[in-house]
PDB file of N, CA and C in Angstrom:
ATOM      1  N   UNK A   1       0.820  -1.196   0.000  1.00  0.00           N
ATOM      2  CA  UNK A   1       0.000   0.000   0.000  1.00  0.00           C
ATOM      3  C   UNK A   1       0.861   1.255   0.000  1.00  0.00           C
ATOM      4  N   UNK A   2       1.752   1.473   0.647  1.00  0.00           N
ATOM      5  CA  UNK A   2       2.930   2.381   0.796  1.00  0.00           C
ATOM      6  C   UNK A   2       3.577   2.911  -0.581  1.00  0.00           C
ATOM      7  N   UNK A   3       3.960   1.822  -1.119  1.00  0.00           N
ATOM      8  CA  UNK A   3       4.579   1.483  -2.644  1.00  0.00           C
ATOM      9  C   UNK A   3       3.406   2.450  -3.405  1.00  0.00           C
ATOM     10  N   UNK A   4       2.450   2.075  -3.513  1.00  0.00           N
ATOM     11  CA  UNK A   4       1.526   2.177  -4.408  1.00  0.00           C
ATOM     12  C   UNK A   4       1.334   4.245  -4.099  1.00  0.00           C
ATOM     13  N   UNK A   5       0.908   4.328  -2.497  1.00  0.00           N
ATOM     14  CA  UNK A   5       1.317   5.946  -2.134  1.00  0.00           C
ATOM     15  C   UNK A   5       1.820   6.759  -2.819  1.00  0.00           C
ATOM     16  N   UNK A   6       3.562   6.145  -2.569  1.00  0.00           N
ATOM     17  CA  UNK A   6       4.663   6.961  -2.679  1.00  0.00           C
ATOM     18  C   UNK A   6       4.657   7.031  -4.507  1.00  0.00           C
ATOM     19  N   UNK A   7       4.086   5.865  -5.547  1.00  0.00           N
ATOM     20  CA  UNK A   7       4.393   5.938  -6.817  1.00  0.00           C
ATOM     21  C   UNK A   7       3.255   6.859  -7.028  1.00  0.00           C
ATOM     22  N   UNK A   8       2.477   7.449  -6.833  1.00  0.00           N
ATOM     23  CA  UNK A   8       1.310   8.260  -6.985  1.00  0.00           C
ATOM     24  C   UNK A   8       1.896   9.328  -6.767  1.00  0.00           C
ATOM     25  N   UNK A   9       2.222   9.696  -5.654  1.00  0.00           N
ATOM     26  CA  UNK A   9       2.131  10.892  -4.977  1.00  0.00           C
ATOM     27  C   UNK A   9       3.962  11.405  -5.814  1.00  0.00           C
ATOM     28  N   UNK A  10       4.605  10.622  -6.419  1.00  0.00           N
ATOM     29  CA  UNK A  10       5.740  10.831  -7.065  1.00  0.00           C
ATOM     30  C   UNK A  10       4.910  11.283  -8.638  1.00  0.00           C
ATOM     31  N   UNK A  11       4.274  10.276  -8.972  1.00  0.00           N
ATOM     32  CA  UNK A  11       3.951  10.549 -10.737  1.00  0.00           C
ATOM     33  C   UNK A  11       2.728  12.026 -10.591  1.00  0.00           C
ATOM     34  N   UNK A  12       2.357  12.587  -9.621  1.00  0.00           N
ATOM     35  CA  UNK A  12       1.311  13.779  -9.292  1.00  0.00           C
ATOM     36  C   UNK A  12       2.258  14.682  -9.588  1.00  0.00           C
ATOM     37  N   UNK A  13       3.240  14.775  -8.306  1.00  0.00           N
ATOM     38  CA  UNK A  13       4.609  15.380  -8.619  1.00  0.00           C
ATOM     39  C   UNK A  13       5.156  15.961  -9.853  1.00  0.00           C
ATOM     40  N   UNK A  14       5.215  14.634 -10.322  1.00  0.00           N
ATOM     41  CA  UNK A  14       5.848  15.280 -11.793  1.00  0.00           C
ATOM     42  C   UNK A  14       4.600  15.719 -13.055  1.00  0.00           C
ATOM     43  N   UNK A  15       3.235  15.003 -12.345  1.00  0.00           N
ATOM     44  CA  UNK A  15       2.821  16.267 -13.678  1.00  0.00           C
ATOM     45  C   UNK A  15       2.616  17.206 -13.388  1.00  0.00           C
ATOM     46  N   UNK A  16       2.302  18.034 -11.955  1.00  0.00           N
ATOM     47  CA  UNK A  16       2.221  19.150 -11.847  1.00  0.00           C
ATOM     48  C   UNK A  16       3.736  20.216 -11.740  1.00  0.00           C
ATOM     49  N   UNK A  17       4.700  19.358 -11.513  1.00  0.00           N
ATOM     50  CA  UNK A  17       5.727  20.371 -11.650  1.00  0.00           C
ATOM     51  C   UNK A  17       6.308  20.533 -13.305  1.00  0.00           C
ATOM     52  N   UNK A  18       5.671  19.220 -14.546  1.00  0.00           N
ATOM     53  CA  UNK A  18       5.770  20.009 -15.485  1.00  0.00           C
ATOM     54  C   UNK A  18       4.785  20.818 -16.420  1.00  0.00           C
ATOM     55  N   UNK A  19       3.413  21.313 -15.536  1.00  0.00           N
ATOM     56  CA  UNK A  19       2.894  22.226 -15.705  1.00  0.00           C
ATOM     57  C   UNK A  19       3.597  23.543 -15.114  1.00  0.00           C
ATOM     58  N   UNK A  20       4.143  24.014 -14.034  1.00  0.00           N
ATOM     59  CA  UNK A  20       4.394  25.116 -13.625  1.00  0.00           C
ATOM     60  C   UNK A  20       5.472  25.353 -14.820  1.00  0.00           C
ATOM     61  N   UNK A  21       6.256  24.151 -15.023  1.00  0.00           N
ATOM     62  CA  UNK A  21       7.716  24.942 -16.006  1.00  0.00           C
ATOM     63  C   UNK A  21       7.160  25.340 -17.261  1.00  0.00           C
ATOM     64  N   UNK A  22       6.223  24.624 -17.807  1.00  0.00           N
ATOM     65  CA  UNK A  22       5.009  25.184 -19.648  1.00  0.00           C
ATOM     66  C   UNK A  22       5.108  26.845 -19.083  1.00  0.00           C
ATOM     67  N   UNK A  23       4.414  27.093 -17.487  1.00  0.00           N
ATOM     68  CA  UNK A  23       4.525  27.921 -17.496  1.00  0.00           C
ATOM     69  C   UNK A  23       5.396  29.404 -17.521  1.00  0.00           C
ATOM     70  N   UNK A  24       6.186  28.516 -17.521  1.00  0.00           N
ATOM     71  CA  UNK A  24       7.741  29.517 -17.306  1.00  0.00           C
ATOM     72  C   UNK A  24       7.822  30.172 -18.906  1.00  0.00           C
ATOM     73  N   UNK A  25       7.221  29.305 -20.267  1.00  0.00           N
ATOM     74  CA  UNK A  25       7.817  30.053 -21.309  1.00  0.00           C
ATOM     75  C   UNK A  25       7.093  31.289 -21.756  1.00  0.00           C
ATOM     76  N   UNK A  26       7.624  31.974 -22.419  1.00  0.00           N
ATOM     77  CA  UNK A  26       7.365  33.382 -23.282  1.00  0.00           C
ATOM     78  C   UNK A  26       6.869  33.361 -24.635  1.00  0.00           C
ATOM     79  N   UNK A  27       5.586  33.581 -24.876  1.00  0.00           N
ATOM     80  CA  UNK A  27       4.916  33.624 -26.252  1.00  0.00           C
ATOM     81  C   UNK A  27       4.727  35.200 -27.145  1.00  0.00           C
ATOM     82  N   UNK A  28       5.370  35.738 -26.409  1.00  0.00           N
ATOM     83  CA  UNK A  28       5.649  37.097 -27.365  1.00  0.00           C
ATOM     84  C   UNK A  28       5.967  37.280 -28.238  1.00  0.00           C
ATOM     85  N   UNK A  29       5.387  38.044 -29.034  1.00  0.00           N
ATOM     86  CA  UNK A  29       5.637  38.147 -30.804  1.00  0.00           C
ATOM     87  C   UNK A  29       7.069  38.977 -30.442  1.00  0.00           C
ATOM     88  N   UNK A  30       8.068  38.818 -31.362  1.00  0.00           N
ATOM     89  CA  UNK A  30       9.445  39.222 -31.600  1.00  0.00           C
ATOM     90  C   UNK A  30       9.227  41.323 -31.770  1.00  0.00           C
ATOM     91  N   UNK A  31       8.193  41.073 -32.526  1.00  0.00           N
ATOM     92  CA  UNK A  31       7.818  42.655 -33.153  1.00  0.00           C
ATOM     93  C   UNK A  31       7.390  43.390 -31.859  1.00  0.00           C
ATOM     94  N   UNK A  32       7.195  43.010 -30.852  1.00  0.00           N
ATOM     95  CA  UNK A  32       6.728  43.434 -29.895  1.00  0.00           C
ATOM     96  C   UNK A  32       7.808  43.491 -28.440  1.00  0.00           C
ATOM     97  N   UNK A  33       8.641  43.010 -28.592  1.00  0.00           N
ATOM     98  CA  UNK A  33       9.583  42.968 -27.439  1.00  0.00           C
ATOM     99  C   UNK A  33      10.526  44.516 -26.617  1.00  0.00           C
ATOM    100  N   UNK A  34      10.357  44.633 -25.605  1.00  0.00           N
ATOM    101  CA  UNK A  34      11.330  45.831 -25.356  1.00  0.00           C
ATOM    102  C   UNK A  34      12.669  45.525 -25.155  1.00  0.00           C
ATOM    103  N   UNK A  35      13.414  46.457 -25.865  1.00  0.00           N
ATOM    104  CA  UNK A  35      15.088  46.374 -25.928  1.00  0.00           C
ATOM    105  C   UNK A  35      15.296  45.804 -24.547  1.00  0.00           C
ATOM    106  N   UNK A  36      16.755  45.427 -24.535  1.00  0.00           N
ATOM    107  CA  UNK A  36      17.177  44.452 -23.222  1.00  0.00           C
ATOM    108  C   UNK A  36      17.759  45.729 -22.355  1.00  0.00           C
ATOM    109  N   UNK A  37      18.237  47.008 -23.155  1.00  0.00           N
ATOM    110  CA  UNK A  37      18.807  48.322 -22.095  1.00  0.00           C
ATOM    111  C   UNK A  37      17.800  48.256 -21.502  1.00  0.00           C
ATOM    112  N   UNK A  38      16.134  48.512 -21.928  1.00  0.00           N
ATOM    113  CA  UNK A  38      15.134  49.442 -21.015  1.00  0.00           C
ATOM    114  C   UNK A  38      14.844  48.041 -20.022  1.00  0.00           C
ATOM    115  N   UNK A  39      14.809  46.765 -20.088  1.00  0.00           N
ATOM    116  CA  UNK A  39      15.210  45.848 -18.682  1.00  0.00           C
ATOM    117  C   UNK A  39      15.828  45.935 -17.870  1.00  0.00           C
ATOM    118  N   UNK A  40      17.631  46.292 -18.914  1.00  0.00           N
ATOM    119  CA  UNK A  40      18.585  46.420 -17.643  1.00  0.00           C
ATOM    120  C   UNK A  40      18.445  47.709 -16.827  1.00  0.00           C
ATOM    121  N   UNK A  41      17.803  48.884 -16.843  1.00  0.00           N
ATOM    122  CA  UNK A  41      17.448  50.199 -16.231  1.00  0.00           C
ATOM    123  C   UNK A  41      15.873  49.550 -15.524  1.00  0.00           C
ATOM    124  N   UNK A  42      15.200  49.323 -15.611  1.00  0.00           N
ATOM    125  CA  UNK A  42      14.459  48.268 -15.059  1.00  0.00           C
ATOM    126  C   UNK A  42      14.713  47.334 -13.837  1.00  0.00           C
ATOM    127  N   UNK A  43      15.316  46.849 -13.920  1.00  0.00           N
ATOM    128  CA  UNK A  43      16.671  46.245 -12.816  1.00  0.00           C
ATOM    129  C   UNK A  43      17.081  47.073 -12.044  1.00  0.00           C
ATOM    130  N   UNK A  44      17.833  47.466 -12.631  1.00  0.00           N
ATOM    131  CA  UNK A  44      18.548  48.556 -11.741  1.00  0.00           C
ATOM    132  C   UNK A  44      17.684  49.609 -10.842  1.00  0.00           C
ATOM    133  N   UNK A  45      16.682  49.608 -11.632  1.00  0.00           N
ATOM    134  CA  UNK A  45      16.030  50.492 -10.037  1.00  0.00           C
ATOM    135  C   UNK A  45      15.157  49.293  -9.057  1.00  0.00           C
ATOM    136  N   UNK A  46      15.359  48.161  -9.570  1.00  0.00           N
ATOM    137  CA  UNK A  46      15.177  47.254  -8.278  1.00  0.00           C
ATOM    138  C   UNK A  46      16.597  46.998  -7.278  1.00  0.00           C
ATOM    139  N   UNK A  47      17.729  47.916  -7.653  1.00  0.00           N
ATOM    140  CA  UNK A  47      18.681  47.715  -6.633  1.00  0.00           C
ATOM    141  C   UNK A  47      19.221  46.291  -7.215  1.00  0.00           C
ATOM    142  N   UNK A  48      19.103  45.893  -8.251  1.00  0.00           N
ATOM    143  CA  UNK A  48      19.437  44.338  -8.384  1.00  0.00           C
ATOM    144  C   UNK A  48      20.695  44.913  -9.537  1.00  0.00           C
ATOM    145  N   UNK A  49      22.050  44.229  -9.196  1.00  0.00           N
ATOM    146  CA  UNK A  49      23.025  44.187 -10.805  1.00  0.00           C
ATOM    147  C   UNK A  49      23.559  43.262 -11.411  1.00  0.00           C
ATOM    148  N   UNK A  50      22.716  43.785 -12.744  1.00  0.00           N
ATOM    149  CA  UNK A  50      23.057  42.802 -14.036  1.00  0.00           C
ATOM    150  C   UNK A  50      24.024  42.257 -14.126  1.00  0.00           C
ATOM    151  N   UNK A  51      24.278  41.173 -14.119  1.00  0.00           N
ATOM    152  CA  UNK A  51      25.770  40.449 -14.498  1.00  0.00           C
ATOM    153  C   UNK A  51      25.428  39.708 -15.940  1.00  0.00           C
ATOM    154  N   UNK A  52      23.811  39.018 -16.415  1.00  0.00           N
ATOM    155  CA  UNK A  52      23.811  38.631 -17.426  1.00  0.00           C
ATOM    156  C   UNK A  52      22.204  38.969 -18.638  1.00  0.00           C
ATOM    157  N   UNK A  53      21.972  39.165 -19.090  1.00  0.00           N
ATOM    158  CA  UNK A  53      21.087  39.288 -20.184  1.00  0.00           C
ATOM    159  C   UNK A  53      20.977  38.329 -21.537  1.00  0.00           C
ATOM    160  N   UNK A  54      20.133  37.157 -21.199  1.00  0.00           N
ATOM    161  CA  UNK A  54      19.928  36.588 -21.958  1.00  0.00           C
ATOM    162  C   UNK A  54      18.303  35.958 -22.476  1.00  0.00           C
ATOM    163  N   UNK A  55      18.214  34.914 -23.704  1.00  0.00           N
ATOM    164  CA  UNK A  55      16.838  34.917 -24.072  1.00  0.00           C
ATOM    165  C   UNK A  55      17.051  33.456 -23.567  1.00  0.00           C
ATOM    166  N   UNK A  56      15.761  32.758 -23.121  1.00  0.00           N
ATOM    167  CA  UNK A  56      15.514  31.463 -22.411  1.00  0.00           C
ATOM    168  C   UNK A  56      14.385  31.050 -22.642  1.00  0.00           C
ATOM    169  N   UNK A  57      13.661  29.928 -23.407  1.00  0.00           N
ATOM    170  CA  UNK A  57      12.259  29.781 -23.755  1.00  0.00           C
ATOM    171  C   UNK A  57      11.775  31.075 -24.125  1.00  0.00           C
ATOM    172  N   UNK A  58      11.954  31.868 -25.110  1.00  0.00           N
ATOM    173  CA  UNK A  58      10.923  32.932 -25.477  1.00  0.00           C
ATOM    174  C   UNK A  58      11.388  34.120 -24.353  1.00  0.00           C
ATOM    175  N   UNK A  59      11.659  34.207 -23.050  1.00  0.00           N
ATOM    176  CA  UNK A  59      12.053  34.904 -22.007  1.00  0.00           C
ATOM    177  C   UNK A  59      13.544  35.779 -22.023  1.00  0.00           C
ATOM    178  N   UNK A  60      13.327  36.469 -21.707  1.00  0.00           N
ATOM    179  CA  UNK A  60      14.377  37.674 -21.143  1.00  0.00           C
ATOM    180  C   UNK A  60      14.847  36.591 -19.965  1.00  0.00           C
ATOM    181  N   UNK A  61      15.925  36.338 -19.511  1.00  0.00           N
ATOM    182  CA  UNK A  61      16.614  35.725 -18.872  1.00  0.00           C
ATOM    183  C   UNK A  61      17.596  36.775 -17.822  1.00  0.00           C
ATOM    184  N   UNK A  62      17.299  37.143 -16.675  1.00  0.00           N
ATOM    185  CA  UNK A  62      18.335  38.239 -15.757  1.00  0.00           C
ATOM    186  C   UNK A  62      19.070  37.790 -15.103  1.00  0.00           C
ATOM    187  N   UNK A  63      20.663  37.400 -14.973  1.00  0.00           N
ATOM    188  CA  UNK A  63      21.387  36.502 -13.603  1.00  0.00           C
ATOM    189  C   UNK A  63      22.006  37.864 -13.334  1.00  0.00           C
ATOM    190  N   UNK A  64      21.837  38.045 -11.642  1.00  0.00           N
ATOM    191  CA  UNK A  64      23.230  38.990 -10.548  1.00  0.00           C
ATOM    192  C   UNK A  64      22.568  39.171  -9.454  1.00  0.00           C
ATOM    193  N   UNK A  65      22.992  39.757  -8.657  1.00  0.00           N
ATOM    194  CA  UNK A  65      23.087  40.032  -7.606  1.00  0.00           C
ATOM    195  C   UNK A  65      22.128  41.200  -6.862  1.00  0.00           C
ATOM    196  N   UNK A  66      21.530  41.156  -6.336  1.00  0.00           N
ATOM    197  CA  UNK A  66      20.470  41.722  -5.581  1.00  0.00           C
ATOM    198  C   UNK A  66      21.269  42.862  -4.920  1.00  0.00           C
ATOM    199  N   UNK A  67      20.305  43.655  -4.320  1.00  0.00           N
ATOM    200  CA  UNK A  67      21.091  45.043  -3.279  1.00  0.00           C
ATOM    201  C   UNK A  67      21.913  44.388  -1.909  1.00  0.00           C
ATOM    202  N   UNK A  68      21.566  43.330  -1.399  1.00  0.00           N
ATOM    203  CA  UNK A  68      21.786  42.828  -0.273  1.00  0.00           C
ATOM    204  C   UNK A  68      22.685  41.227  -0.251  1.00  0.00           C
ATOM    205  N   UNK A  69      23.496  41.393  -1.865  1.00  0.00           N
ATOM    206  CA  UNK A  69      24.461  40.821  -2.003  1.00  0.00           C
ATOM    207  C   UNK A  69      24.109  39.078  -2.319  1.00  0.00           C
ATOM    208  N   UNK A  70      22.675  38.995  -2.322  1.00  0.00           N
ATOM    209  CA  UNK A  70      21.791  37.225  -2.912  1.00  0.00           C
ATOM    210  C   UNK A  70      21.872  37.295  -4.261  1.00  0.00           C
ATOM    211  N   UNK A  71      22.499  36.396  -5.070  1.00  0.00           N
ATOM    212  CA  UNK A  71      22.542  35.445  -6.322  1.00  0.00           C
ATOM    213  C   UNK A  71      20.983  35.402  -6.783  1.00  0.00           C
ATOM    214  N   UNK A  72      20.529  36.311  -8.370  1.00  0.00           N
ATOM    215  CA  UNK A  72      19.073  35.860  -8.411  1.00  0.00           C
ATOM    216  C   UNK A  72      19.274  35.451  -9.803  1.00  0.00           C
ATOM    217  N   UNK A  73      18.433  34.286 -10.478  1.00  0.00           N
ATOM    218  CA  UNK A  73      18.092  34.434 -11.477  1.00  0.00           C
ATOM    219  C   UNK A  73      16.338  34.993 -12.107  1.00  0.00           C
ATOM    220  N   UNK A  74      16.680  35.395 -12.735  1.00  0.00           N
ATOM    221  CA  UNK A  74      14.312  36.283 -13.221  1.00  0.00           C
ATOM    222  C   UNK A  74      14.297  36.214 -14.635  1.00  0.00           C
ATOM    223  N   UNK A  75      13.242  35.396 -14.580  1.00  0.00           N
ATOM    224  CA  UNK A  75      12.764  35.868 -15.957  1.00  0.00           C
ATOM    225  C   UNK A  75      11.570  36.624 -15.955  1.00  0.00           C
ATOM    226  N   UNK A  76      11.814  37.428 -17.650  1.00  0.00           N
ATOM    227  CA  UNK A  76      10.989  38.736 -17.908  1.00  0.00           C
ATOM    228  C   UNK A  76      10.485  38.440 -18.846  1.00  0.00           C
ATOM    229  N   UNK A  77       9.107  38.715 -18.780  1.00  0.00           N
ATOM    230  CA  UNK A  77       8.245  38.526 -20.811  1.00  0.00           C
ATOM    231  C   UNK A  77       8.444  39.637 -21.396  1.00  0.00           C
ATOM    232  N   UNK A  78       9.541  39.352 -22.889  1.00  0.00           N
ATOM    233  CA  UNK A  78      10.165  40.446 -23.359  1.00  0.00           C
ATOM    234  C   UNK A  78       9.382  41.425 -24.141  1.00  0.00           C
ATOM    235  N   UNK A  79       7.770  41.163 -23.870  1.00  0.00           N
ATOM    236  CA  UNK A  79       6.926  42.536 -24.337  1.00  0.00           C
ATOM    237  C   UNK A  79       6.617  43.557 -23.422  1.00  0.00           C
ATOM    238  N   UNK A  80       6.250  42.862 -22.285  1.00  0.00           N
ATOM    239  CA  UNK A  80       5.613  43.296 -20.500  1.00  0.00           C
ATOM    240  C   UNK A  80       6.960  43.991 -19.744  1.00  0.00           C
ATOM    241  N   UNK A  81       7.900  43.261 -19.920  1.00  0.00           N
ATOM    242  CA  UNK A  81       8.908  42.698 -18.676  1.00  0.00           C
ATOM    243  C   UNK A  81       8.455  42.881 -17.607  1.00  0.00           C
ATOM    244  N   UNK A  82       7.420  42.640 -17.133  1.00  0.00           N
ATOM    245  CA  UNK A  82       6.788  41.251 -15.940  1.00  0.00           C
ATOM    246  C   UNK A  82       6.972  40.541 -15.456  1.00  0.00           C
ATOM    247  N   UNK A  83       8.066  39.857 -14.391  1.00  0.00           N
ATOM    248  CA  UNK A  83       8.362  39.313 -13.747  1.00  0.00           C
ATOM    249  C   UNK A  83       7.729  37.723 -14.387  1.00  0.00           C
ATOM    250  N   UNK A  84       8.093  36.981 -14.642  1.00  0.00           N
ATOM    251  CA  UNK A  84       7.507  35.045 -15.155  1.00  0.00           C
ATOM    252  C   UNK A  84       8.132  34.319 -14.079  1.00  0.00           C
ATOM    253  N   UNK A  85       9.422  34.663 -13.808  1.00  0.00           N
ATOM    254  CA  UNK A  85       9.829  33.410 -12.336  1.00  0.00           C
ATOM    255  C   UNK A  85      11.161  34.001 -11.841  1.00  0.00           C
ATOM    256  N   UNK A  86      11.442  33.750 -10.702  1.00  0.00           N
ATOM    257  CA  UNK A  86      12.450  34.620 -10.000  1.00  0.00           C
ATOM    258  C   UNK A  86      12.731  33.391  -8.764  1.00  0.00           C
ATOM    259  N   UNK A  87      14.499  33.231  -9.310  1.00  0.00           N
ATOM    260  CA  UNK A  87      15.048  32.719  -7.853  1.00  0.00           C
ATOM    261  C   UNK A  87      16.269  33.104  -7.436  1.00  0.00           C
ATOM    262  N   UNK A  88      16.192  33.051  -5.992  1.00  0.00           N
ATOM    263  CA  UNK A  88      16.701  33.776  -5.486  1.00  0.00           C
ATOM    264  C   UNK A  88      18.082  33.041  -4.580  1.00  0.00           C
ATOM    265  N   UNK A  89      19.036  32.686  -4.418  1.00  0.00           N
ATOM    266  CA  UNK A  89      19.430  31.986  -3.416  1.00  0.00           C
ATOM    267  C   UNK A  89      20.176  33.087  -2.167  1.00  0.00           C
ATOM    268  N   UNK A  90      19.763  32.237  -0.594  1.00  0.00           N
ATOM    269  CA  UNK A  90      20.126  32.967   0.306  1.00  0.00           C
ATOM    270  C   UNK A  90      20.907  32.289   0.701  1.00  0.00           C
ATOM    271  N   UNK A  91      21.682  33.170   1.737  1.00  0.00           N
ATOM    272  CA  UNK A  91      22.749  32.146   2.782  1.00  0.00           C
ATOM    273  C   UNK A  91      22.055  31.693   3.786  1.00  0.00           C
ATOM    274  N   UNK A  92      22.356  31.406   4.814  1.00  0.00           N
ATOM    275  CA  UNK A  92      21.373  31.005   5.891  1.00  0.00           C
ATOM    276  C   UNK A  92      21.343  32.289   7.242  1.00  0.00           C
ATOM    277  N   UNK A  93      22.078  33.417   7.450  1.00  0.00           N
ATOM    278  CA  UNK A  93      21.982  34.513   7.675  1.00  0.00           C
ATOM    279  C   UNK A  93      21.597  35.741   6.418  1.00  0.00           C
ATOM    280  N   UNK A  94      21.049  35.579   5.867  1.00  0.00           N
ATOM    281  CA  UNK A  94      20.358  36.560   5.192  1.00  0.00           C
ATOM    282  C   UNK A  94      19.026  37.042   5.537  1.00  0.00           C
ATOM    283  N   UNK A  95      18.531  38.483   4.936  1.00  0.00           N
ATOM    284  CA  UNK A  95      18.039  38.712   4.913  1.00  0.00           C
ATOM    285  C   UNK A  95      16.714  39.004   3.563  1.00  0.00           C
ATOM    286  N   UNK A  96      15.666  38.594   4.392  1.00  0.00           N
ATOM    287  CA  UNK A  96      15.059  38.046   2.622  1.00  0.00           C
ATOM    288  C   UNK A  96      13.828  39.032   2.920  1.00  0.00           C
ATOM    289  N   UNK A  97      13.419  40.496   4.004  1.00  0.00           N
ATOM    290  CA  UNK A  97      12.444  41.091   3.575  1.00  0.00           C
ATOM    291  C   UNK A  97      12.052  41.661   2.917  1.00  0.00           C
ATOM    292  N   UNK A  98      13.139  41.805   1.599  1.00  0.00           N
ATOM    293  CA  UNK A  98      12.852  42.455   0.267  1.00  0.00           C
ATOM    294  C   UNK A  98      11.731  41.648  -0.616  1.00  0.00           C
ATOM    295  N   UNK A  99      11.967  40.452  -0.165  1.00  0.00           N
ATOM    296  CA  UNK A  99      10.653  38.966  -1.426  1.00  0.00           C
ATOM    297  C   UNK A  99       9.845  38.690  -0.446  1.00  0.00           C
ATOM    298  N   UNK A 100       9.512  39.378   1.058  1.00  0.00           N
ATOM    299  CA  UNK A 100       8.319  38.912   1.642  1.00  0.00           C
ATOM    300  C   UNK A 100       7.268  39.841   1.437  1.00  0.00           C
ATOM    301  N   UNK A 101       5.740  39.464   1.286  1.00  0.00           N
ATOM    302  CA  UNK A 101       4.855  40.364   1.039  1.00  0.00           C
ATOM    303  C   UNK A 101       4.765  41.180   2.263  1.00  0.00           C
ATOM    304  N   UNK A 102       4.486  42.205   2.578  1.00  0.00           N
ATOM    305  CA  UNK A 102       4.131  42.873   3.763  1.00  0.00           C
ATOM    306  C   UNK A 102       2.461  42.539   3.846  1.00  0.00           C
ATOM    307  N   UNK A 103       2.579  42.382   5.108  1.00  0.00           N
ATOM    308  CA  UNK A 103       0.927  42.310   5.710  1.00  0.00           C
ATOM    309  C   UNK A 103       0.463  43.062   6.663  1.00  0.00           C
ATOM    310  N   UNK A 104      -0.408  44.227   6.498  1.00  0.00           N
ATOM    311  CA  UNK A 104      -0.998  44.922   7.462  1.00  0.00           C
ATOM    312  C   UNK A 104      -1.313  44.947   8.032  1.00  0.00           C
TER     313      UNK A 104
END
């Protein structure tokens, strides 16, 4: 019975985590995209610096470093640049209240 659990609750797993990644790509018409400068100024007033600019599934692709010195990678839909997925890695003394929502 266990067996049977764990192979379920593994094959659920994987179809829903390869729905979230479908979701990760970018269907933007090419004719429609904003230059990668007006991203990287974009960025930059999130305090975040560019180390890379690239295209990834259809996506604007951002790798560097945050104001508070965390490793991020983000992708941007290169018509919107709209945030599509953002990670972040911390140390284990960091501070992460820049990605927590505030609650009133």
């Amino acid at each position: 019975m266990n067996r049977r659990l764990t192979f379920s609750l593994a094959t659920l797993g994987l179809l829903l985590s390869s729905g979230v990644m479908a979701e990760e790509h970018c269907t933007d018409p090419v004719a429609d995209w904003q230059p990668r400068e007006t991203l990287r100024e974009q960025v930059r007033h999130y305090g975040w610096e560019v180390q890379r600019i690239k295209v990834d599934d259809g996506c604007y692709e951002v790798r560097g470093i945050d104001r508070k010195g965390n490793r991020f990678e983000a992708k941007f839909a290169p018509a919107t640049l709209q945030v599509r997925a953002l990670e972040v890695e911390f140390d284990t003394t960091a501070d992460t209240s820049d990605y927590l929502l505030q609650l009133q």
